[in-house]
Protein backbone atom coordinates (compact mmCIF):
# COMPACT_ATOMS: atom_id res chain seq x y z
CA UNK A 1 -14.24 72.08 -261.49
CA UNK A 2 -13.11 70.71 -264.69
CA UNK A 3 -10.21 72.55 -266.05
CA UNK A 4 -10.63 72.86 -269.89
CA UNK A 5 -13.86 75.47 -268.79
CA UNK A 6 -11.23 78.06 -266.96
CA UNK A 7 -7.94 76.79 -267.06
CA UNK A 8 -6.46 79.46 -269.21
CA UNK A 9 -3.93 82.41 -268.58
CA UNK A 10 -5.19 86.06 -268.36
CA UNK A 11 -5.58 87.09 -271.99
CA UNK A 12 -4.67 90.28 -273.89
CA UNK A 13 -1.44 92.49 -273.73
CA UNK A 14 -2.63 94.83 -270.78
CA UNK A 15 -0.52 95.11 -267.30
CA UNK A 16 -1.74 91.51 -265.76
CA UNK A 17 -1.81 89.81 -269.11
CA UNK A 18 -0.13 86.52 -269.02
CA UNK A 19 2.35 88.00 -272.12
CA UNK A 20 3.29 90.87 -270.04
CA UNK A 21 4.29 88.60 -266.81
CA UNK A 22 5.57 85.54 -267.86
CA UNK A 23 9.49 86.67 -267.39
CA UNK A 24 9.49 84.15 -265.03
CA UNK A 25 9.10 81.37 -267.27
CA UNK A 26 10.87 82.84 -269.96
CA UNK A 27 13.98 81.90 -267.22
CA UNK A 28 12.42 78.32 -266.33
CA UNK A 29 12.88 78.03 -270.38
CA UNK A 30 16.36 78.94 -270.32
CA UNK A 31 18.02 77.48 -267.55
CA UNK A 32 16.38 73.94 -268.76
CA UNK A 33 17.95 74.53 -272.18
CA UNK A 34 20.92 72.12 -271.47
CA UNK A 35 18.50 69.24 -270.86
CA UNK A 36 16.33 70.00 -274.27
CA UNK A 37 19.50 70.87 -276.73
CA UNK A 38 21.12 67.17 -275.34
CA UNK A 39 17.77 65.57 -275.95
CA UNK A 40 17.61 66.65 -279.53
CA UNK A 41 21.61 65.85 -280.15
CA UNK A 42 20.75 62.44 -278.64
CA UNK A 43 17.55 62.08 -280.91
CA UNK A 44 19.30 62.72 -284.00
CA UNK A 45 22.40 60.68 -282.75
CA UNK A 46 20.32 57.47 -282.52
CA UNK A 47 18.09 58.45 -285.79
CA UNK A 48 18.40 56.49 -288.96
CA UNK A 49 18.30 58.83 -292.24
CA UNK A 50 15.63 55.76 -293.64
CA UNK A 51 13.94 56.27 -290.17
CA UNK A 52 13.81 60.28 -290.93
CA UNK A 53 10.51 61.46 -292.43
CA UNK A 54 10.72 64.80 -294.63
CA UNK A 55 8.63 66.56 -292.60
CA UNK A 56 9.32 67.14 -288.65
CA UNK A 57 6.45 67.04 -286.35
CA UNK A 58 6.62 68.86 -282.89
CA UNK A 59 4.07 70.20 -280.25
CA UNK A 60 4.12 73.19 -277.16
CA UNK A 61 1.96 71.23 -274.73
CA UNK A 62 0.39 74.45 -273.03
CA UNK A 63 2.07 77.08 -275.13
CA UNK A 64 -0.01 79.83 -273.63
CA UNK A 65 -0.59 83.42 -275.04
CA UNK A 66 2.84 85.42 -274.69
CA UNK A 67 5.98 85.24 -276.54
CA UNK A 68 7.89 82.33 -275.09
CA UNK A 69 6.47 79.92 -277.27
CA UNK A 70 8.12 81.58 -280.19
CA UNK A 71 10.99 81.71 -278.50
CA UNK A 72 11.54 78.07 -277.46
CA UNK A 73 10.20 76.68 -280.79
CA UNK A 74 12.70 79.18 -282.82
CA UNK A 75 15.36 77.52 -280.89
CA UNK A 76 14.13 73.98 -281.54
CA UNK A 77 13.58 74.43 -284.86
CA UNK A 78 17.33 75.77 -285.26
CA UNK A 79 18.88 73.14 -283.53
CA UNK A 80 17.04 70.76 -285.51
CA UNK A 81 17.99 72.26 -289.04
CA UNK A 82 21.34 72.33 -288.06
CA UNK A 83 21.26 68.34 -286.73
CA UNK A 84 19.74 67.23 -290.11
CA UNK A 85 22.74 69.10 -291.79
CA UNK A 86 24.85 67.38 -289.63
CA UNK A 87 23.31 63.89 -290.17
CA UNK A 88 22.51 64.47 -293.91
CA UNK A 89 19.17 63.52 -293.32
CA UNK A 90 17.65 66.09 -295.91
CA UNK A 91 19.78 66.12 -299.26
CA UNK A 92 20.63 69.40 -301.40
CA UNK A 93 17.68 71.37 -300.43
CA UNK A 94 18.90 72.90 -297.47
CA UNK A 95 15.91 72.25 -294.48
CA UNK A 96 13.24 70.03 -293.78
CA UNK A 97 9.77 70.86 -293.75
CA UNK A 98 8.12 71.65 -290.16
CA UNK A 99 4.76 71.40 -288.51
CA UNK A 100 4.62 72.68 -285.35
CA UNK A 101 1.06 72.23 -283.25
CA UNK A 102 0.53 75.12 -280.52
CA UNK A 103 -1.57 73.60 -278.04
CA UNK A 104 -3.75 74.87 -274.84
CA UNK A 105 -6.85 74.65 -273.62
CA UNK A 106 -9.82 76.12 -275.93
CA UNK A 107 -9.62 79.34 -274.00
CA UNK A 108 -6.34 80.20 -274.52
CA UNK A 109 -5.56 83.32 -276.59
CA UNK A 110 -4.71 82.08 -279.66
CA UNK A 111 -5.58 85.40 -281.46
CA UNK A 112 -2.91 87.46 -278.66
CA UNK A 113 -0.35 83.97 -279.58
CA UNK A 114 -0.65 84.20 -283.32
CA UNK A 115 -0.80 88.03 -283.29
CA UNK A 116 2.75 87.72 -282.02
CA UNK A 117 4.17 85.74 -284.38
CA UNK A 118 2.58 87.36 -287.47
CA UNK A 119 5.08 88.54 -289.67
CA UNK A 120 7.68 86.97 -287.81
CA UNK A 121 10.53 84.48 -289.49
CA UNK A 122 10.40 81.08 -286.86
CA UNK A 123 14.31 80.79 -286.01
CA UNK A 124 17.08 82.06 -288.12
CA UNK A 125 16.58 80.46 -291.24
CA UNK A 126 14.47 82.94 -293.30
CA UNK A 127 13.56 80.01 -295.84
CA UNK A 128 11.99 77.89 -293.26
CA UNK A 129 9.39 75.93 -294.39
CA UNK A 130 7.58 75.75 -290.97
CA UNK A 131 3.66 75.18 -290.96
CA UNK A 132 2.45 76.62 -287.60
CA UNK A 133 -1.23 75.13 -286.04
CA UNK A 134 -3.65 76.19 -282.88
CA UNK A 135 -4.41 73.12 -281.70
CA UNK A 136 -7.13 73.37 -279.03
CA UNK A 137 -7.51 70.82 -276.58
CA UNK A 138 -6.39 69.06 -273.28
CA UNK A 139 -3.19 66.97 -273.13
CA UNK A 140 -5.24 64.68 -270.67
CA UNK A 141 -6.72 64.13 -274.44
CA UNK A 142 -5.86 62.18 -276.92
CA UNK A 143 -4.30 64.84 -279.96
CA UNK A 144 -2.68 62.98 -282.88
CA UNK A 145 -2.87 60.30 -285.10
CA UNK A 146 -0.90 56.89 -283.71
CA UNK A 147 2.78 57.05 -284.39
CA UNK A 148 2.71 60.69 -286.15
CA UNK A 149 4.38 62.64 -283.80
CA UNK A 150 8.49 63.64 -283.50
CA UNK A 151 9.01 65.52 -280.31
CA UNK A 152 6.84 66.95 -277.59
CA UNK A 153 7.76 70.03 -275.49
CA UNK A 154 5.79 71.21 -272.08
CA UNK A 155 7.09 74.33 -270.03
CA UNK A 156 5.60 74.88 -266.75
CA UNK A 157 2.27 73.31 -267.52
CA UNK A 158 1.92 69.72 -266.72
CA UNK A 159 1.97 70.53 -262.72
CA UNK A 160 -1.98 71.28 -263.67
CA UNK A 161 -4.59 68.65 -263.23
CA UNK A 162 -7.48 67.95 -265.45
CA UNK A 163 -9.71 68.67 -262.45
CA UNK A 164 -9.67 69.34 -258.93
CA UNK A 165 -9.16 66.21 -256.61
CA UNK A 166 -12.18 64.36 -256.37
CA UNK A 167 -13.11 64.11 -252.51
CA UNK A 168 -12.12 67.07 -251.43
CA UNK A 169 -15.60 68.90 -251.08
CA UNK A 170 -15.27 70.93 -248.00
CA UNK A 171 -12.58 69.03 -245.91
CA UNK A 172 -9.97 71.65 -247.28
CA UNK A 173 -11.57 74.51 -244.97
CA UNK A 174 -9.46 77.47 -245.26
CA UNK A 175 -6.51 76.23 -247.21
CA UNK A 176 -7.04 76.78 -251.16
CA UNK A 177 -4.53 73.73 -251.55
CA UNK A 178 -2.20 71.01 -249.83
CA UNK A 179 -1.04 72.87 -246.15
CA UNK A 180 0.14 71.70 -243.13
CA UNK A 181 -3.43 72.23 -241.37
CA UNK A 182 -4.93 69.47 -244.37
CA UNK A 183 -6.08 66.66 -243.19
CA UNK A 184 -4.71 63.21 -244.57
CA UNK A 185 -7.29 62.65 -247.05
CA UNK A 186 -6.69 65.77 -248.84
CA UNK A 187 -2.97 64.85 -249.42
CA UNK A 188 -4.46 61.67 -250.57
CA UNK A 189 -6.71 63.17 -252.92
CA UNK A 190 -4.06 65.07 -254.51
CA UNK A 191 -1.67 62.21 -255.17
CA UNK A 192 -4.28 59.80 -256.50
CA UNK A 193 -5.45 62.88 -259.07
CA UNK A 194 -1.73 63.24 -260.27
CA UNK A 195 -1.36 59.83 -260.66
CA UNK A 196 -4.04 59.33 -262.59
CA UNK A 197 -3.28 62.22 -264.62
CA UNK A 198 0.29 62.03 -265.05
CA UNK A 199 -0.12 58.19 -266.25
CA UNK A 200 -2.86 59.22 -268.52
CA UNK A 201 -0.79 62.26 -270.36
CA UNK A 202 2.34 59.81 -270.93
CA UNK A 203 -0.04 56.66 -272.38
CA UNK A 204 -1.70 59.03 -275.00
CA UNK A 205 1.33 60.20 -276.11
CA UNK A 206 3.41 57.31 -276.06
CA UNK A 207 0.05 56.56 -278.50
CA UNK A 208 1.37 59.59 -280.83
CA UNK A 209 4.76 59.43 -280.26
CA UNK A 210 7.17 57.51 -283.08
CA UNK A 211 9.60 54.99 -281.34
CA UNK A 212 12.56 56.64 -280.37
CA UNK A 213 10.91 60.02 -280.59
CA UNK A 214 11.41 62.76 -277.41
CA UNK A 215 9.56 64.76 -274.69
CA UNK A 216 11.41 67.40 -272.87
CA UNK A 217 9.18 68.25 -269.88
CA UNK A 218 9.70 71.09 -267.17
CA UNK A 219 7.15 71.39 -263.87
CA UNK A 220 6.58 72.81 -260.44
CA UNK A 221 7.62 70.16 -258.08
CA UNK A 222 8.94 70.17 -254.30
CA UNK A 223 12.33 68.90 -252.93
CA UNK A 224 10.86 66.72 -250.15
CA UNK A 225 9.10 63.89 -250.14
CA UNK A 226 6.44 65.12 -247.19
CA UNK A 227 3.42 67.07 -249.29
CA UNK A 228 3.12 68.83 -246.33
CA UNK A 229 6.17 70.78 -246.14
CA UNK A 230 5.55 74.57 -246.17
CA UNK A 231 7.76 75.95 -248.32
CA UNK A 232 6.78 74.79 -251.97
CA UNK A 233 3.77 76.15 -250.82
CA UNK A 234 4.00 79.26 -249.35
CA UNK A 235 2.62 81.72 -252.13
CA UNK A 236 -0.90 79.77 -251.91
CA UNK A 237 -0.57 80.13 -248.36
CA UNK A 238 -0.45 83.62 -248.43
CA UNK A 239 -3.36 83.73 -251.17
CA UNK A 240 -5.78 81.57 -248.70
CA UNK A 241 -4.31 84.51 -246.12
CA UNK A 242 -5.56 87.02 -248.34
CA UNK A 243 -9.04 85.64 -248.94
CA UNK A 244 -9.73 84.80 -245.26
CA UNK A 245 -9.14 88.17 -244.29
CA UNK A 246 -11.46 89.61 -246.72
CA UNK A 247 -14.25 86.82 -245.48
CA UNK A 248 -13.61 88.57 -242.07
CA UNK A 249 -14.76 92.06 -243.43
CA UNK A 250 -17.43 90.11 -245.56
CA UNK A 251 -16.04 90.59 -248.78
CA UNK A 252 -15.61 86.71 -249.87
CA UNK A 253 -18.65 84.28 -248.52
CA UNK A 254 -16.84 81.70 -246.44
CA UNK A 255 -18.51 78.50 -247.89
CA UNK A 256 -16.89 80.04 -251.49
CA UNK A 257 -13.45 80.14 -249.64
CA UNK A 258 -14.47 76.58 -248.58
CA UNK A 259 -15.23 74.97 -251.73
CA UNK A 260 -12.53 76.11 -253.59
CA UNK A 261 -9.36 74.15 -254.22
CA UNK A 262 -5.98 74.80 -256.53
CA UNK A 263 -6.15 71.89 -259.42
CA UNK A 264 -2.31 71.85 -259.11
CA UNK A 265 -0.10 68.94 -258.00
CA UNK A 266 3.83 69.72 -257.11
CA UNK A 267 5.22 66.20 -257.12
CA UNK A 268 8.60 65.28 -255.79
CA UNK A 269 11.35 63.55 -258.02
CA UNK A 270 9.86 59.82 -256.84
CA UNK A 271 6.32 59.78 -257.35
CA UNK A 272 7.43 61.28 -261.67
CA UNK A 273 10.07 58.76 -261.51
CA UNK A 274 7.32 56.21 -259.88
CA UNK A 275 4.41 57.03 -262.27
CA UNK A 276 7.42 56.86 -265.23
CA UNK A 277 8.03 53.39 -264.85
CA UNK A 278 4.54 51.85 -263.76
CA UNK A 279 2.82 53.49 -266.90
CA UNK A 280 5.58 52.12 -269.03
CA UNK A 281 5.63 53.69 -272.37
CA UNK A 282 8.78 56.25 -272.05
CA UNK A 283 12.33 55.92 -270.67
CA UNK A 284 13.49 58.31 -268.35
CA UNK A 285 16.64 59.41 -269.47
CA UNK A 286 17.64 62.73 -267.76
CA UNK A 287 16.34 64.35 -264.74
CA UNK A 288 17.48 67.77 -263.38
CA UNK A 289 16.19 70.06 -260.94
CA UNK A 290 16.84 73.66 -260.26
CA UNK A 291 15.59 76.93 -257.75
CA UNK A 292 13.56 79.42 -259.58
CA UNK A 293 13.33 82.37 -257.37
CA UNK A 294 9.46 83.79 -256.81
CA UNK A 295 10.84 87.28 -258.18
CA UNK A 296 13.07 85.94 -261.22
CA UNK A 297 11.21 88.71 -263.72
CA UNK A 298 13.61 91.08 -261.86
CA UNK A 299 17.08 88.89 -262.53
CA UNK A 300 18.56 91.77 -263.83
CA UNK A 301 18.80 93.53 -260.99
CA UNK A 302 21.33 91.92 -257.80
CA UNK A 303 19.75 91.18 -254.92
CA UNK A 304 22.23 90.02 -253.47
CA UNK A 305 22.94 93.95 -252.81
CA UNK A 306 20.43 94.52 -250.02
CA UNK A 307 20.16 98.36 -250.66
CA UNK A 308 18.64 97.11 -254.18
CA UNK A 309 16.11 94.77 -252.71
CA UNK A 310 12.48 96.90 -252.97
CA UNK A 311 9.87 94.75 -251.26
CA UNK A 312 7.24 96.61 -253.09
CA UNK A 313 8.42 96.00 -256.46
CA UNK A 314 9.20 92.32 -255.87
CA UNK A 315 5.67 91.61 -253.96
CA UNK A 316 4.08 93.30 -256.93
CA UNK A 317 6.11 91.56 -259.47
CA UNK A 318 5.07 88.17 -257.32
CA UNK A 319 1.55 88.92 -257.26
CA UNK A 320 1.41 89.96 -261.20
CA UNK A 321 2.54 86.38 -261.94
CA UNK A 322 0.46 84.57 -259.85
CA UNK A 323 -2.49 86.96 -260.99
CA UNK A 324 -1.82 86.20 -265.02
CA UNK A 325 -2.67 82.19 -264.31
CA UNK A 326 -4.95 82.82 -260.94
CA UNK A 327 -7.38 85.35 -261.81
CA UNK A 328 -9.60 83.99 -264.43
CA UNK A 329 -10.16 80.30 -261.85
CA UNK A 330 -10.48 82.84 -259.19
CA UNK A 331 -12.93 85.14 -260.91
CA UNK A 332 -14.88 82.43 -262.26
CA UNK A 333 -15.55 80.92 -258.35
CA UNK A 334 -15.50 84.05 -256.21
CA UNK A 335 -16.45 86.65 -258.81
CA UNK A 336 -14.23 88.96 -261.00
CA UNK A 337 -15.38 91.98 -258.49
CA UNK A 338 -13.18 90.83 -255.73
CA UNK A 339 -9.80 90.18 -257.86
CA UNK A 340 -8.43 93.77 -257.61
CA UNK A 341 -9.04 93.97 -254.19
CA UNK A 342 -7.59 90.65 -253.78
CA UNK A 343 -4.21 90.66 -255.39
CA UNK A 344 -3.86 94.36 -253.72
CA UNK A 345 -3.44 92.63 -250.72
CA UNK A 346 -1.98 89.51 -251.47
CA UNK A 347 1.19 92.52 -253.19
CA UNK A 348 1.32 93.54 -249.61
CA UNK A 349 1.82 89.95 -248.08
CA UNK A 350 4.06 88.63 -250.57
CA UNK A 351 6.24 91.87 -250.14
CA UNK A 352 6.68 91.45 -246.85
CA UNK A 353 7.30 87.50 -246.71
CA UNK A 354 9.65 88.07 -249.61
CA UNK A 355 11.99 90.61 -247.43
CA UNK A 356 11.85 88.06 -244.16
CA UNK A 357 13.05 84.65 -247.20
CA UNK A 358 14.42 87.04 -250.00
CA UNK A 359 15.41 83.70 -251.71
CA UNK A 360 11.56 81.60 -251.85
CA UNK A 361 11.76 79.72 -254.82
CA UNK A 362 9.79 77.03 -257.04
CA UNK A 363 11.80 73.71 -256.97
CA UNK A 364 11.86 73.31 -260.99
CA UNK A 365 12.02 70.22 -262.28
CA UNK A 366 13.03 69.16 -266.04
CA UNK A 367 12.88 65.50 -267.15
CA UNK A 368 13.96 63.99 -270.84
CA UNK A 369 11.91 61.28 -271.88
CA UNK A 370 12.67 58.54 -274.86
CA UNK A 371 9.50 56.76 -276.28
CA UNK A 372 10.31 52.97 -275.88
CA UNK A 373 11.29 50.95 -279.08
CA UNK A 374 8.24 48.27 -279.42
């Protein structure tokens, strides 16, 4: 399965829309802003106003369909405004130009993405000259023109492969992605796949990428070295649960359950650092890692008052999020009939792991790459 044909987010605005249940990431965004506002003071701090075109050039590598996008690039685009002030990189006429590229795979909702931001002023400045573009495409692509591009931003997308794992083809049995029960060459097929891809995204856009221009990067990975481990895995664990219990009532064919594998790779800190320096194009200049709990879209509310803790609003909040970037690989291999049924009871599974390890979380990790003076 090649992942530009259904590697997209559940469109629209409805209840399992990807813009009504991407809260999560909306806190993966903030909690990494540290790393990105230092990036950008460190840019502009080792700029030269002769090295300073007038118009900035910036990409969302996966941007998606709901309103984070807007969100991150308004703050970007203020903090850069504010730096060229600061620098006197753009004269007496107040701001430089901006281009900003929006970029996903062709299936995206670009309609749902721009329908958001119609009308709307990009950041504070009300003036902005900011030229926003759909670019369609995968970052395992090549996107720009050599040397064109300022500063590259990715939130919670590059953990996804171009494809699944070559080699896997039934060897996976009932696991829908690296488990305990895998056998070796499943880890193996995994590791070489993010490799390959990982390498690939940073030579195309060291390619693009001025010297001394930026990438602020934030992924899915685990805290141990051992792929095996079971908790950064858990909530496809209890998916696979889900679907093996409905191929015991004959509701999912088993060699469907068999042949189908998550194109996702959770690497620890040493294979990015690893694949960093062998591919050679960027310097790794800040790494940072933080817990994301599973049920972060309900922050506002303290869990760590037990009487508050609802296990069927947090399993459902769980499931919702996994169902805005599952369910269109899921309906595409199983069938769109079975999805409802499906995340029903995965709800009921994640509810009740959730009030056994209140606290599951992804291991989040945020890296700040420099492109390499030639």
């Amino acid at each position: 399965m090649v992942m530009k044909n259904v590697g997209h987010m559940n469109a629209g605005d409805d209840e399992t829309s990807y813009a009504n249940n991407s809260a999560l990431q909306k806190g993966v965004i903030l909690e990494a802003m540290p790393v990105l506002d230092e990036t950008l003071r460190d840019m502009f701090a080792a700029a030269e106003s002769c090295c300073f075109q007038k118009c900035w050039k910036m990409v969302d590598l996966g941007c998606s369909s709901g309103p984070n996008s807007l969100f991150v690039i308004s703050h970007i685009l203020d903090t850069v405004e504010q730096l060229c002030r600061n620098k006197n990189f753009i004269g007496s006429d107040n701001s430089p130009e901006f281009e900003v590229f929006l970029n996903d795979l062709p299936d995206n909702d670009f309609n749902n993405l721009f329908k958001l931001m119609s009308g709307q002023v990009i950041g504070k400045n009300k003036k902005r000259r900011c030229f926003l573009y759909g670019l369609p495409g995968s970052f395992y692509d090549r996107l720009f023109p050599s040397n064109t591009l300022h500063f590259a931003y990715s939130s919670y997308s590059i953990h996804w492969l171009s494809q699944i794992p070559e080699g896997l083809d039934r060897n996976n049995r009932e696991n829908i992605y690296m488990a305990r029960t895998s056998p070796p060459e499943v880890f193996e097929a995994y590791a070489k796949q993010y490799q390959k891809d990982f390498s690939t995204f940073l030579r195309l856009r060291g390619e693009e990428m001025i010297a001394g221009g930026r990438m602020v990067l934030t992924f899915v990975g685990r805290s141990v070295k051992d792929p095996s481990c079971k908790h950064h895995s858990a909530h496809y664990t209890l998916l696979s649960q889900s679907l093996l219990d409905m191929v015991a009532e004959g509701l999912v064919k088993m060699d469907d359950l068999y042949s189908f594998n998550v194109p996702i790779y959770m690497p620890c800190e040493e294979e990015v650092k690893t694949v960093i320096q062998k591919e050679g194009s960027f310097n790794l200049d800040k790494l940072h890692v933080f817990p994301v709990r599973w049920d972060a879209q309900d922050n506002i509310i303290n869990y760590e008052n037990d009487l508050v803790f609802d296990k069927h609003r947090s399993g459902k909040l769980v499931a919702n999020c996994v169902r805005a970037f599952m369910e269109p690989m899921l309906a595409a291999h199983f069938g769109s009939s079975i999805v409802d049924e499906l995340f029903g009871r995965y709800e009921e599974k994640m509810g009740e792991h959730l009030s056994e390890q209140k606290y599951s979380s992804y291991y989040t990790i945020v890296i700040s790459l420099s492109r390499k003076r030639k």
